[in-house]
PDB file of N, CA and C in Angstrom:
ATOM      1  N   UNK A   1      97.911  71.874 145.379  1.00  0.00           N
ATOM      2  CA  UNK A   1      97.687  72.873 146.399  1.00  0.00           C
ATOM      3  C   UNK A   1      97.808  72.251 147.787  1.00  0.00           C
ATOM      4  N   UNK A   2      97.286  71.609 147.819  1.00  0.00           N
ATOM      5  CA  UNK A   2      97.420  70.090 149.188  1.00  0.00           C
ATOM      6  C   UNK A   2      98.565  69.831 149.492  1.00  0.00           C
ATOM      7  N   UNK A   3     100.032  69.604 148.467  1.00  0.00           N
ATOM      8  CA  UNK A   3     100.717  69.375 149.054  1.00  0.00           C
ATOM      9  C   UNK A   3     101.844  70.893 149.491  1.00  0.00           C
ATOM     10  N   UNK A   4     101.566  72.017 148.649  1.00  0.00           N
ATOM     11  CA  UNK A   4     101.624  73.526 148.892  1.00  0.00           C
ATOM     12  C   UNK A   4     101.383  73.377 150.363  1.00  0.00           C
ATOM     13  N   UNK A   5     100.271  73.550 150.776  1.00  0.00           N
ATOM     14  CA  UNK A   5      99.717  74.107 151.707  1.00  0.00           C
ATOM     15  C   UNK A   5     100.226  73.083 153.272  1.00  0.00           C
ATOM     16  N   UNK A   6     100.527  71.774 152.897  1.00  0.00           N
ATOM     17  CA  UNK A   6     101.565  70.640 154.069  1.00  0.00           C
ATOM     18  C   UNK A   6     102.896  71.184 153.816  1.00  0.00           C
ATOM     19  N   UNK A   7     103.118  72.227 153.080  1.00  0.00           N
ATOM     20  CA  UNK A   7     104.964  72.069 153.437  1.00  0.00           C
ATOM     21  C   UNK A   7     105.249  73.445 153.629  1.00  0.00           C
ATOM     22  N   UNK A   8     106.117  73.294 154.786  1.00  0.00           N
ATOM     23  CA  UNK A   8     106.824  74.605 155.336  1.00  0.00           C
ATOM     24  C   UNK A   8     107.073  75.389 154.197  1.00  0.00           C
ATOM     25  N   UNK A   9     107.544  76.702 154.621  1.00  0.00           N
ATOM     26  CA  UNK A   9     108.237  77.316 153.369  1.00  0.00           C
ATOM     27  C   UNK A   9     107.275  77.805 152.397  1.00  0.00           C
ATOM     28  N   UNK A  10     108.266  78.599 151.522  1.00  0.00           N
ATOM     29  CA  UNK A  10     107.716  78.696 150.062  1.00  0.00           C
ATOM     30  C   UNK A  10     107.460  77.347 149.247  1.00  0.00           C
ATOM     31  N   UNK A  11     106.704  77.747 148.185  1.00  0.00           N
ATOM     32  CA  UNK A  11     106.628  75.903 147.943  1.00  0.00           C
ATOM     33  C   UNK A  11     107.443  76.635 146.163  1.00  0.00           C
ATOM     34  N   UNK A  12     108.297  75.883 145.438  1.00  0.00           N
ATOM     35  CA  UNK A  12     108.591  76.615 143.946  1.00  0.00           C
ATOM     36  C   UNK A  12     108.558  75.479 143.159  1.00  0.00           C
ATOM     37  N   UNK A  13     108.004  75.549 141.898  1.00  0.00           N
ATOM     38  CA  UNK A  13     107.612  74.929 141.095  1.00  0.00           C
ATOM     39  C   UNK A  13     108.052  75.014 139.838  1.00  0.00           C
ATOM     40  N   UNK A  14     109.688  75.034 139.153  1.00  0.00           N
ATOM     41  CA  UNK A  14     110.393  75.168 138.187  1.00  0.00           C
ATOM     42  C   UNK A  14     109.934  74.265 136.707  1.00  0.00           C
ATOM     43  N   UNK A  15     109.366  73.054 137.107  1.00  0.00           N
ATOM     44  CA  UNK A  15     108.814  72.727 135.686  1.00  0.00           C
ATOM     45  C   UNK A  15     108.302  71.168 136.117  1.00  0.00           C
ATOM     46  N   UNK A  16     108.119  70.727 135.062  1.00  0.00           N
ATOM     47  CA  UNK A  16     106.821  69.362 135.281  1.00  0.00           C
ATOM     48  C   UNK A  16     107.730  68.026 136.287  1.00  0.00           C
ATOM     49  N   UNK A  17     109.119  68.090 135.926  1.00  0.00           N
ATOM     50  CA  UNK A  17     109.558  67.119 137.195  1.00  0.00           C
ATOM     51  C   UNK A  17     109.421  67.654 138.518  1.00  0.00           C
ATOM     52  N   UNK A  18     109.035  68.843 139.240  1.00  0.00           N
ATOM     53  CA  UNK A  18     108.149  69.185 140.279  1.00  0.00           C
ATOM     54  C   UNK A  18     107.031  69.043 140.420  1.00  0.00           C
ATOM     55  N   UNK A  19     106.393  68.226 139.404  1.00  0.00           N
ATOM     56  CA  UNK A  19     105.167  68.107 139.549  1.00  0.00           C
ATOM     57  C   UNK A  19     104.568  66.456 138.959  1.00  0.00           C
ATOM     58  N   UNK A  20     105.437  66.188 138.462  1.00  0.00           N
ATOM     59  CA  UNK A  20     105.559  64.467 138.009  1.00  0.00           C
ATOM     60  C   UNK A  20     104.780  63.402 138.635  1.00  0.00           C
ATOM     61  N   UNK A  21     105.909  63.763 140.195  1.00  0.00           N
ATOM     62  CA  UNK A  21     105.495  62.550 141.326  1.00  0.00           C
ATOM     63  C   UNK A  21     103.585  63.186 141.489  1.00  0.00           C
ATOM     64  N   UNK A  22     103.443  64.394 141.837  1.00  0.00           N
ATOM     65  CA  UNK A  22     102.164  64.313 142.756  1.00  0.00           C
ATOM     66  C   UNK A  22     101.111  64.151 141.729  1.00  0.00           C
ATOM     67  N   UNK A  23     101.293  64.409 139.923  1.00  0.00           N
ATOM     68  CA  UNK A  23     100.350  63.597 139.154  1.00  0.00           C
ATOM     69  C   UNK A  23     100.296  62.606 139.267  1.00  0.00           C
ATOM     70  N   UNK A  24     101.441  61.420 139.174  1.00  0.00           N
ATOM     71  CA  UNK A  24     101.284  59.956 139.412  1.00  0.00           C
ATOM     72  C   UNK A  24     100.702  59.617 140.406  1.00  0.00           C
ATOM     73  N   UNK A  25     100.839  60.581 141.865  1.00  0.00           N
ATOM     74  CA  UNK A  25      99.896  60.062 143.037  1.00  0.00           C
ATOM     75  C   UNK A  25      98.631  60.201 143.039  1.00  0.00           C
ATOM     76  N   UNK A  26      98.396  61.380 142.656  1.00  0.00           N
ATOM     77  CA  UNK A  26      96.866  61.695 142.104  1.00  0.00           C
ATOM     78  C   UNK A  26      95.693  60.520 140.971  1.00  0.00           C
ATOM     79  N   UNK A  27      96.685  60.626 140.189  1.00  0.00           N
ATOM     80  CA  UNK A  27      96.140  59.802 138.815  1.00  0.00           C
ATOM     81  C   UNK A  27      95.128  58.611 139.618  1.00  0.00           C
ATOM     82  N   UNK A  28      95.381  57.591 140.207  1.00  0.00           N
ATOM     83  CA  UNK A  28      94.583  56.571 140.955  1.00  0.00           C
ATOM     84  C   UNK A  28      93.755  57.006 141.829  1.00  0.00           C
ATOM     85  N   UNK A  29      94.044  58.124 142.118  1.00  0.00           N
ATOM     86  CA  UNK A  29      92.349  58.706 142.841  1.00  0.00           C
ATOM     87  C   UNK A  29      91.151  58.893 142.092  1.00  0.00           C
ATOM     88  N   UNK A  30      92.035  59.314 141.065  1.00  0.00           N
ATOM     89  CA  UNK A  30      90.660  59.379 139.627  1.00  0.00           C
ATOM     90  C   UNK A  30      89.835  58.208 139.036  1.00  0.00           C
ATOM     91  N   UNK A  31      88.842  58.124 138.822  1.00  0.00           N
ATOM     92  CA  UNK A  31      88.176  57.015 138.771  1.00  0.00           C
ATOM     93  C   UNK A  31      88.796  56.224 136.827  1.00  0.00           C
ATOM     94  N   UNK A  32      88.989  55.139 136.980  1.00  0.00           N
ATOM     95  CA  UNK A  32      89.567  55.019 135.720  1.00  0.00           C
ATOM     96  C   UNK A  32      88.541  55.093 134.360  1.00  0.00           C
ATOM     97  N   UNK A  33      87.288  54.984 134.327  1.00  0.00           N
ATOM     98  CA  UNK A  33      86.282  55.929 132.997  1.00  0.00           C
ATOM     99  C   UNK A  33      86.767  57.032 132.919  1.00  0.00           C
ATOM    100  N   UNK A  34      86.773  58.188 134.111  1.00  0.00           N
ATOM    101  CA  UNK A  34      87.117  59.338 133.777  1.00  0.00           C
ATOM    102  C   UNK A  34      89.000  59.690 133.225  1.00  0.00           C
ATOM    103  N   UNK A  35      89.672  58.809 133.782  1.00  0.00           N
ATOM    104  CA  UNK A  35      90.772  58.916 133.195  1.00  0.00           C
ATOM    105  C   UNK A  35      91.233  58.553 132.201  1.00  0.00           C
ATOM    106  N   UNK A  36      90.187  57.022 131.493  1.00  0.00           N
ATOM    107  CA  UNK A  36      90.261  57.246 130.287  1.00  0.00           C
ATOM    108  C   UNK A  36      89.605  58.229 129.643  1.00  0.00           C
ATOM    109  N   UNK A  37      88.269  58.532 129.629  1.00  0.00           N
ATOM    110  CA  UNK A  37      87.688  59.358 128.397  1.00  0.00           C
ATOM    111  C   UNK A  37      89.026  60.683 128.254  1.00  0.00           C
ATOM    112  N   UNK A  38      89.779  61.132 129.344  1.00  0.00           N
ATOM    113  CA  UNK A  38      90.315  62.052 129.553  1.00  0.00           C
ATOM    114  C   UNK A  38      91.609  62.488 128.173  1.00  0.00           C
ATOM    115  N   UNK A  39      92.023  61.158 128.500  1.00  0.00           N
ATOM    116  CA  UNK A  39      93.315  60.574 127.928  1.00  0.00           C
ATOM    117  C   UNK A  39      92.861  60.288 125.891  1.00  0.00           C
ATOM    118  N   UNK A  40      92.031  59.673 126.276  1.00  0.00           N
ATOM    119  CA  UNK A  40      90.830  59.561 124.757  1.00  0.00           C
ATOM    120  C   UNK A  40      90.883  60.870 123.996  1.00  0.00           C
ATOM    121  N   UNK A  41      89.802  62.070 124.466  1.00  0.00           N
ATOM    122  CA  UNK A  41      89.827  62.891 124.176  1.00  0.00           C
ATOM    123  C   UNK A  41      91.112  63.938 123.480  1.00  0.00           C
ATOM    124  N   UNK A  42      92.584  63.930 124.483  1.00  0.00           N
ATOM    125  CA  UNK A  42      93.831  64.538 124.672  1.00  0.00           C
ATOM    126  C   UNK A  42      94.537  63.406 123.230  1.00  0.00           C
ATOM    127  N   UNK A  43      94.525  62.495 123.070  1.00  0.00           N
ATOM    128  CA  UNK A  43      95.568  61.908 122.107  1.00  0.00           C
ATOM    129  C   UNK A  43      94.806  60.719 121.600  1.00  0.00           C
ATOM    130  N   UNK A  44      93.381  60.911 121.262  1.00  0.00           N
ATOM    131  CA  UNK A  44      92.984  60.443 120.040  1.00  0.00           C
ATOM    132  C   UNK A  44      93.075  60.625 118.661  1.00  0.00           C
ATOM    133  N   UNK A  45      93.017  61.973 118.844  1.00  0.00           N
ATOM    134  CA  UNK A  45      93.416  62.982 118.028  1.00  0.00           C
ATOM    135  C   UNK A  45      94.782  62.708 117.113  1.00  0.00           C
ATOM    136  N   UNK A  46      95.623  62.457 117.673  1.00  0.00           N
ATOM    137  CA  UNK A  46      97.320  62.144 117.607  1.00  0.00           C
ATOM    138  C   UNK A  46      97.071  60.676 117.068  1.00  0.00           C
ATOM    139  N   UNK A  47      96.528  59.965 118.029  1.00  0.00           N
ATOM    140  CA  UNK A  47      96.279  58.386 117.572  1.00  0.00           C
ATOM    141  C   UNK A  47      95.989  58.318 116.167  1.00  0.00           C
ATOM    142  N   UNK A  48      94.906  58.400 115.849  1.00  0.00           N
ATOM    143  CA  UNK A  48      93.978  58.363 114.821  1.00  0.00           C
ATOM    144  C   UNK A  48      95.188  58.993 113.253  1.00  0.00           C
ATOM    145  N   UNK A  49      95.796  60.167 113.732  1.00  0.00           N
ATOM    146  CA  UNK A  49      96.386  60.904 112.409  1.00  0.00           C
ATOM    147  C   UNK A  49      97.523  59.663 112.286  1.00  0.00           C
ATOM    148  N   UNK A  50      98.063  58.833 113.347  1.00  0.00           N
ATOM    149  CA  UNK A  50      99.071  58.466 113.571  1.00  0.00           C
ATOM    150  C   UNK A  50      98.602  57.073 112.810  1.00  0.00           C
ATOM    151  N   UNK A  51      97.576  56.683 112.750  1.00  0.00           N
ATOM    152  CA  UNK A  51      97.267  55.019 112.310  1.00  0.00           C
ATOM    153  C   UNK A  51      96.847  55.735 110.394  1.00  0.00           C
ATOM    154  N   UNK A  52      96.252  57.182 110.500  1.00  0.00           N
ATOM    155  CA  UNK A  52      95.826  56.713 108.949  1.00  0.00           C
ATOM    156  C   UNK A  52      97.121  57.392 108.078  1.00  0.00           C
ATOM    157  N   UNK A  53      97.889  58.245 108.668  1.00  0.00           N
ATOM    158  CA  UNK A  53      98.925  58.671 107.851  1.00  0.00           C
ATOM    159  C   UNK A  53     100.408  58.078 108.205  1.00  0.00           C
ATOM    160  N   UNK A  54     100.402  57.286 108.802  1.00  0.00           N
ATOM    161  CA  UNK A  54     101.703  56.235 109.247  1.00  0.00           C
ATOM    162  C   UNK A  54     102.818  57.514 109.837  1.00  0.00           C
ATOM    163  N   UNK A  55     102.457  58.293 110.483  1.00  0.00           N
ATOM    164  CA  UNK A  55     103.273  59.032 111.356  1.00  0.00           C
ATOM    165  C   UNK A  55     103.664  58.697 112.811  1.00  0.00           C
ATOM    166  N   UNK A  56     103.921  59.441 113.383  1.00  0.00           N
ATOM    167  CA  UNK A  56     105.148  59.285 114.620  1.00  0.00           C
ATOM    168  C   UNK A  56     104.929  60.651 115.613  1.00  0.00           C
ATOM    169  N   UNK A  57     103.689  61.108 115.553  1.00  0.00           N
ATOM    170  CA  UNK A  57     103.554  61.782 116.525  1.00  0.00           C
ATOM    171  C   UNK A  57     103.266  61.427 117.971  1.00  0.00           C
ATOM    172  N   UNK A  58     102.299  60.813 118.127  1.00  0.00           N
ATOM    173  CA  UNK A  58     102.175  59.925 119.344  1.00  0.00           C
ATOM    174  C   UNK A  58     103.568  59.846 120.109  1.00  0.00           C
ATOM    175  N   UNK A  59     104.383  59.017 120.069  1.00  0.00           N
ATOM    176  CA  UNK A  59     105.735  58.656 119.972  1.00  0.00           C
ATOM    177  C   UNK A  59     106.878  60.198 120.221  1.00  0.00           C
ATOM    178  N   UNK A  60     106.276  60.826 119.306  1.00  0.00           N
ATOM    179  CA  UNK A  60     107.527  61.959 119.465  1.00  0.00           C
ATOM    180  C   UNK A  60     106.960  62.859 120.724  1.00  0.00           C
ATOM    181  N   UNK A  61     105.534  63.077 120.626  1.00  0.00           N
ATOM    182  CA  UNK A  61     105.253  63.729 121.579  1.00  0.00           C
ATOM    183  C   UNK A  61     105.391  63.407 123.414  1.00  0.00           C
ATOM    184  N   UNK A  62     105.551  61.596 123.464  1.00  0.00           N
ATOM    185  CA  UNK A  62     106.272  61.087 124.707  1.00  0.00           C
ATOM    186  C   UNK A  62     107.680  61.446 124.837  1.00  0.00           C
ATOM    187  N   UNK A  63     108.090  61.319 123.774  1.00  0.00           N
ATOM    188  CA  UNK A  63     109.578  61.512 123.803  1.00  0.00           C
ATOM    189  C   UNK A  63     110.151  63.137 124.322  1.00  0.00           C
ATOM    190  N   UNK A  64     108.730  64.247 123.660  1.00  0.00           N
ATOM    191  CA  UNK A  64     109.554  65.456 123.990  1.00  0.00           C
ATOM    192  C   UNK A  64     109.727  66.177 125.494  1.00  0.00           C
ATOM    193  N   UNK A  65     108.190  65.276 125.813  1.00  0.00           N
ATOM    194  CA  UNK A  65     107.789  65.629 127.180  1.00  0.00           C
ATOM    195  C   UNK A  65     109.116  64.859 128.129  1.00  0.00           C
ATOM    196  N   UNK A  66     109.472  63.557 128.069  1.00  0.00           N
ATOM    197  CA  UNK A  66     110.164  62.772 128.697  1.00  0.00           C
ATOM    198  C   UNK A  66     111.774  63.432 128.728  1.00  0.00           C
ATOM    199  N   UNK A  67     111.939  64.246 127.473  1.00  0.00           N
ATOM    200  CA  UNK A  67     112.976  65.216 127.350  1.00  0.00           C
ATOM    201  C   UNK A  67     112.905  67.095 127.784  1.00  0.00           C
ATOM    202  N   UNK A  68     111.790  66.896 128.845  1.00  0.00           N
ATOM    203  CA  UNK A  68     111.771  68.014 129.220  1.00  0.00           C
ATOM    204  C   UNK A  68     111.630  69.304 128.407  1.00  0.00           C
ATOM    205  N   UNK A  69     111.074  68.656 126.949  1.00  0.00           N
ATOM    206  CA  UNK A  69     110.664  69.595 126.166  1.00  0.00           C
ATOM    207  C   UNK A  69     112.293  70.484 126.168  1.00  0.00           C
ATOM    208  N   UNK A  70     113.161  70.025 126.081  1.00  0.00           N
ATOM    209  CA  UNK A  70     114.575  70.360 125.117  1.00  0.00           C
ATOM    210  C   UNK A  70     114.502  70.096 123.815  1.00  0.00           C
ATOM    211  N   UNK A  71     114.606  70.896 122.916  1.00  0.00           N
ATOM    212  CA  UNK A  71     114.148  70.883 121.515  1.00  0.00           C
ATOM    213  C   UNK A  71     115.811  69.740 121.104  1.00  0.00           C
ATOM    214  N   UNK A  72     116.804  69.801 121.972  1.00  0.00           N
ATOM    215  CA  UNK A  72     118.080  69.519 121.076  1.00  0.00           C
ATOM    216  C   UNK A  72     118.536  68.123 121.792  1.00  0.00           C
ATOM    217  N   UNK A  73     118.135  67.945 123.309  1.00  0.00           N
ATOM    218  CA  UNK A  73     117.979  66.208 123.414  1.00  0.00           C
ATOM    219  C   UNK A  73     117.003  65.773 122.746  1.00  0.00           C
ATOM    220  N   UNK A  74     115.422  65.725 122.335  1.00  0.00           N
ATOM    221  CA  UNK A  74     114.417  65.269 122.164  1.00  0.00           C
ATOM    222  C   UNK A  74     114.877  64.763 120.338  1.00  0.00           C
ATOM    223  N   UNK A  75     115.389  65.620 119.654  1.00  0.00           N
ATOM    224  CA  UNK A  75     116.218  65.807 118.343  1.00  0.00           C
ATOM    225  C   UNK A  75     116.818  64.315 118.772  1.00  0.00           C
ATOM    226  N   UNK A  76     118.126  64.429 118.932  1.00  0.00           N
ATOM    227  CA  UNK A  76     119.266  63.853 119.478  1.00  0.00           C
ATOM    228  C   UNK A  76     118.409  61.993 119.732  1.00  0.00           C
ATOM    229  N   UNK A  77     117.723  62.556 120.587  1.00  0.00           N
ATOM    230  CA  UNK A  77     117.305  61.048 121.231  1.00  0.00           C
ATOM    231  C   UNK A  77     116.685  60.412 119.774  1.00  0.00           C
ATOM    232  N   UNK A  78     115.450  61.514 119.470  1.00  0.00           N
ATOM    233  CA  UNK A  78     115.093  60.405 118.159  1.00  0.00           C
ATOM    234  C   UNK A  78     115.559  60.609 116.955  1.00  0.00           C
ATOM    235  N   UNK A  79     116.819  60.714 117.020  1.00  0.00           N
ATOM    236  CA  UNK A  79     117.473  61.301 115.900  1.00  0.00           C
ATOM    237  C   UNK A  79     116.904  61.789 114.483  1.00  0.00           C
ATOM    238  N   UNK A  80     116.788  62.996 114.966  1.00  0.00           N
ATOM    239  CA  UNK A  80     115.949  63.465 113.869  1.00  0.00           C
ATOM    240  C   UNK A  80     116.693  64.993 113.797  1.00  0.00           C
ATOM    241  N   UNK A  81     116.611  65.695 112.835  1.00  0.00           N
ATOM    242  CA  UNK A  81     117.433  67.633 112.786  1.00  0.00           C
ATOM    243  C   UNK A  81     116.721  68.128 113.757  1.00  0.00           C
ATOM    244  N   UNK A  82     116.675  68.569 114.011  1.00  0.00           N
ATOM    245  CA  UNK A  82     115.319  70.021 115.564  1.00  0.00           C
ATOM    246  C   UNK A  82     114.808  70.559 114.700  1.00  0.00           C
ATOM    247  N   UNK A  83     114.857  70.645 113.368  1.00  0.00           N
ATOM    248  CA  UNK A  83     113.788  72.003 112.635  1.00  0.00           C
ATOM    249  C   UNK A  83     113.181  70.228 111.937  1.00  0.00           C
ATOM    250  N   UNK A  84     113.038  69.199 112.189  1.00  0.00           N
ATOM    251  CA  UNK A  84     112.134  68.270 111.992  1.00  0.00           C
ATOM    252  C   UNK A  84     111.000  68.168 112.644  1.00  0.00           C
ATOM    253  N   UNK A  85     111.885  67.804 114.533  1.00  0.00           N
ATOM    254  CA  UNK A  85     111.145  67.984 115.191  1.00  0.00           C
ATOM    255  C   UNK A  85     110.091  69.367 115.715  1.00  0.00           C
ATOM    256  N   UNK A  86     110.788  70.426 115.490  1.00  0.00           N
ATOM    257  CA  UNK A  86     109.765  71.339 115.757  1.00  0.00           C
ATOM    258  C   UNK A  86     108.836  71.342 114.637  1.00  0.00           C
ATOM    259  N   UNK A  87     108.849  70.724 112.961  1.00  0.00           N
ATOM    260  CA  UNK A  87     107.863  70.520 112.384  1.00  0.00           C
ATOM    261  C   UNK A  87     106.636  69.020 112.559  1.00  0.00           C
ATOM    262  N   UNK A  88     107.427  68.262 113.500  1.00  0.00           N
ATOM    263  CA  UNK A  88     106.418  67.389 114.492  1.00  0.00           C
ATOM    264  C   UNK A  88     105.722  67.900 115.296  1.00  0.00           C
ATOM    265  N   UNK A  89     106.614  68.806 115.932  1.00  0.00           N
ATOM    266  CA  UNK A  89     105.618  69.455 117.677  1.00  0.00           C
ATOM    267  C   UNK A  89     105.007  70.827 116.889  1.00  0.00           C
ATOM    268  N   UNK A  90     104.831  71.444 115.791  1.00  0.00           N
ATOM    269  CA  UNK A  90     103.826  72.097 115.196  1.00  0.00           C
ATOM    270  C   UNK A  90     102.824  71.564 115.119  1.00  0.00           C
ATOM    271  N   UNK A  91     102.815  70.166 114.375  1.00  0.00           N
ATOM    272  CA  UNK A  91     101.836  69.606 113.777  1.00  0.00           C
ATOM    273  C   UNK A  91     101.202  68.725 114.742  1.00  0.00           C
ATOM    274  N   UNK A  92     101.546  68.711 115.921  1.00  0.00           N
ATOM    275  CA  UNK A  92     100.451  67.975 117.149  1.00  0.00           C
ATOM    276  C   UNK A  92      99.890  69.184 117.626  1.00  0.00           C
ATOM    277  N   UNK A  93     100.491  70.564 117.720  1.00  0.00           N
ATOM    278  CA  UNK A  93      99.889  71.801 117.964  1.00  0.00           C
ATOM    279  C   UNK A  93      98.523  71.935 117.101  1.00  0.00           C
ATOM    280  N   UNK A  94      98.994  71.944 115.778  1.00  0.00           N
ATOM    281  CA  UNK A  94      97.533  72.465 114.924  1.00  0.00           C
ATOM    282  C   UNK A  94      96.480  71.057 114.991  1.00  0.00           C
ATOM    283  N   UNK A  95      97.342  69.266 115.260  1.00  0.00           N
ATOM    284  CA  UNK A  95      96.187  68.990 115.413  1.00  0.00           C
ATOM    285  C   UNK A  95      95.105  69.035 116.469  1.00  0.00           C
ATOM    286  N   UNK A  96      96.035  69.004 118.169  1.00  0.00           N
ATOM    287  CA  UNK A  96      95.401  69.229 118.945  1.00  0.00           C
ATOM    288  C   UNK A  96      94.720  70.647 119.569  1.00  0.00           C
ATOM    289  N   UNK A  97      95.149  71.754 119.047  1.00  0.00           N
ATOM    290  CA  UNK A  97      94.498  72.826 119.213  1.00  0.00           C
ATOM    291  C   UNK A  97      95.718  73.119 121.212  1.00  0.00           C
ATOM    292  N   UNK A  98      96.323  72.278 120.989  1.00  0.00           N
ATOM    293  CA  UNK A  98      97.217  73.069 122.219  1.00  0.00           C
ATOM    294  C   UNK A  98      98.918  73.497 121.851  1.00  0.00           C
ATOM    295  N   UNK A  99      99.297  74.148 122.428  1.00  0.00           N
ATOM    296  CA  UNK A  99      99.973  74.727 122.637  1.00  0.00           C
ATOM    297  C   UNK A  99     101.129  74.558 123.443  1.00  0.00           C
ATOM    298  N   UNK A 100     102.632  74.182 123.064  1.00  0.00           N
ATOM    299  CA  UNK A 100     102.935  73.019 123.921  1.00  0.00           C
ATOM    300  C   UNK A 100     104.431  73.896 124.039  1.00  0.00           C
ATOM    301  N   UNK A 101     104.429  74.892 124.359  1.00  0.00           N
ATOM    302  CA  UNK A 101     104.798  76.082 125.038  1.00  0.00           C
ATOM    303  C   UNK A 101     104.713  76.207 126.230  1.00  0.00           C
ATOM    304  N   UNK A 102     103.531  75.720 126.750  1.00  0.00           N
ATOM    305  CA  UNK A 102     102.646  76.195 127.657  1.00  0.00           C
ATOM    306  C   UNK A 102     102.851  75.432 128.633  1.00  0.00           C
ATOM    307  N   UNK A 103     103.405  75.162 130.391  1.00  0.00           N
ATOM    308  CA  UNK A 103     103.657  74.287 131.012  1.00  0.00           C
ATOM    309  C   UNK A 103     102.223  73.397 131.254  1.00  0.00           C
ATOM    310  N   UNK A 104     100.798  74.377 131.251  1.00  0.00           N
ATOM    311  CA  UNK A 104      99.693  73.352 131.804  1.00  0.00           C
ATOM    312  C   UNK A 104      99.831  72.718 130.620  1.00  0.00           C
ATOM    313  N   UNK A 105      99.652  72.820 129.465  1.00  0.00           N
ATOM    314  CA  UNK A 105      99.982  71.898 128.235  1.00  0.00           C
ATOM    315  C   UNK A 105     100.121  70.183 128.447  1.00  0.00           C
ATOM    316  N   UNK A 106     101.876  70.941 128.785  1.00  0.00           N
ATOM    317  CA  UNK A 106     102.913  69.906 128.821  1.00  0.00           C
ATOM    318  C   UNK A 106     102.237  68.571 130.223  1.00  0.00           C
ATOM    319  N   UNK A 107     101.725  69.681 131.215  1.00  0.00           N
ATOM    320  CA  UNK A 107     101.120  68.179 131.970  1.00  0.00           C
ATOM    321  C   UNK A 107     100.216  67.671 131.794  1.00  0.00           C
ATOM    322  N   UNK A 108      99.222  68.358 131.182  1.00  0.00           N
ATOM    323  CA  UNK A 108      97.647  67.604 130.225  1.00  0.00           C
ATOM    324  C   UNK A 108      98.381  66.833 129.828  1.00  0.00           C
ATOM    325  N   UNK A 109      99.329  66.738 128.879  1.00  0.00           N
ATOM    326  CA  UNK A 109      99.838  65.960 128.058  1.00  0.00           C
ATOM    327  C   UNK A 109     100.490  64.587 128.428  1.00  0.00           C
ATOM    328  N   UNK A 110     101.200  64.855 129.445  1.00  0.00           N
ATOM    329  CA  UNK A 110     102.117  64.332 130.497  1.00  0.00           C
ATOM    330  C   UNK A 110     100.730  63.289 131.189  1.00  0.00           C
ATOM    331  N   UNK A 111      99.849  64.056 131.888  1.00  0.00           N
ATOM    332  CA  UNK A 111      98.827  63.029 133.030  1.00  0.00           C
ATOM    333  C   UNK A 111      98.284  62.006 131.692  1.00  0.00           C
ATOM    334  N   UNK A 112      97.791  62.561 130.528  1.00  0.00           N
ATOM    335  CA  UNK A 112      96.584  61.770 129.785  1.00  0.00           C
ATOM    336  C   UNK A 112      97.713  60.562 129.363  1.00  0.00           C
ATOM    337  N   UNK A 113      99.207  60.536 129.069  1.00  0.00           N
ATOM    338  CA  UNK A 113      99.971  59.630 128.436  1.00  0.00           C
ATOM    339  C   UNK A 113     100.008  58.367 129.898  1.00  0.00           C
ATOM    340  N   UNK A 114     100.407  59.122 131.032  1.00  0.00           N
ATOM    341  CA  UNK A 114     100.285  58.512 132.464  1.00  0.00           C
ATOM    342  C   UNK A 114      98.999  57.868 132.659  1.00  0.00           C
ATOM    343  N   UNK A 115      97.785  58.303 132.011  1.00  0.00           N
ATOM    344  CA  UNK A 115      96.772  57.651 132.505  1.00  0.00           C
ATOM    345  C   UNK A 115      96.097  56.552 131.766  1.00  0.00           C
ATOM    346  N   UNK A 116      96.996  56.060 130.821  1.00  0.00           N
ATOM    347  CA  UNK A 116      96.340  54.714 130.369  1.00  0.00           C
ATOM    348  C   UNK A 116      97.644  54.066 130.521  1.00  0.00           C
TER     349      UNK A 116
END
C-alpha cells in the first residue's frame, strides 16, 4: 500500500512478479523468529510429508511458483506430464489446506520459501 500510495498514477498489479521485489524488501523488516515460525508453519507441513514419504513436493511447489504457476512450463521444467503435476499441486492443496489458485496463496507461499 506504501508503495501504491508513493507512485503517481494508477498503481496495477497483474501477478506476483509485481509484487516479488517489494516482498523481498519487506521480508528483513520482519523480525527473523517471526519469519521463521511463519515459514515453519506454511511448509512444514510439505517438509515433513516430503522426508516420511520420499516425495517432491517441497521442490515442485518452488518450481511452480518460480514458473508463474504455468501448469505447461512448470511440467516441462521438471519434466513431468501436467496431469502429474496438477496431481502434485492437488496434493500440497489437501495437505496444506490452501488453495493455490488463489494469488494471496501463491505469495504466502512465495514470502514463507523467501523467508528462510
Amino acid at each position: 500500500m506504501r508503495v501504491a500510495a508513493g507512485s503517481p498514477g494508477k498503481v496495477r498489479v497483474r501477478g506476483p512478479d509485481d509484487l516479488t521485489p517489494h516482498i523481498l524488501t519487506l521480508l528483513p523488516l520482519i523480525p527473523a523468529r517471526t519469519r521463521h515460525a511463519f515459514a515453519t508453519r506454511l511448509l512444514g507441513p510439505l517438509r515433513d510429508h516430503d522426508s516420511r514419504h520420499r516425495t517432491e513436493l517441497l521442490p515442485t511447489l518452488e518450481a511452480f511458483l518460480d514458473c508463474d504457476a504455468s501448469w505447461t512450463t512448470c511440467a516441462a521444467q521438471l519434466r513431468l506430464h501436467v496431469n502429474s503435476l496438477r496431481q502434485r499441486i492437488a496434493r500440497i492443496e489437501q495437505i496444506t489446506g490452501r488453495d493455490l489458485s488463489r494469488l494471496e496463496t501463491r505469495l504466502d507461499f512465495l514470502a514463507a520459501l523467501r523467508a528462510i
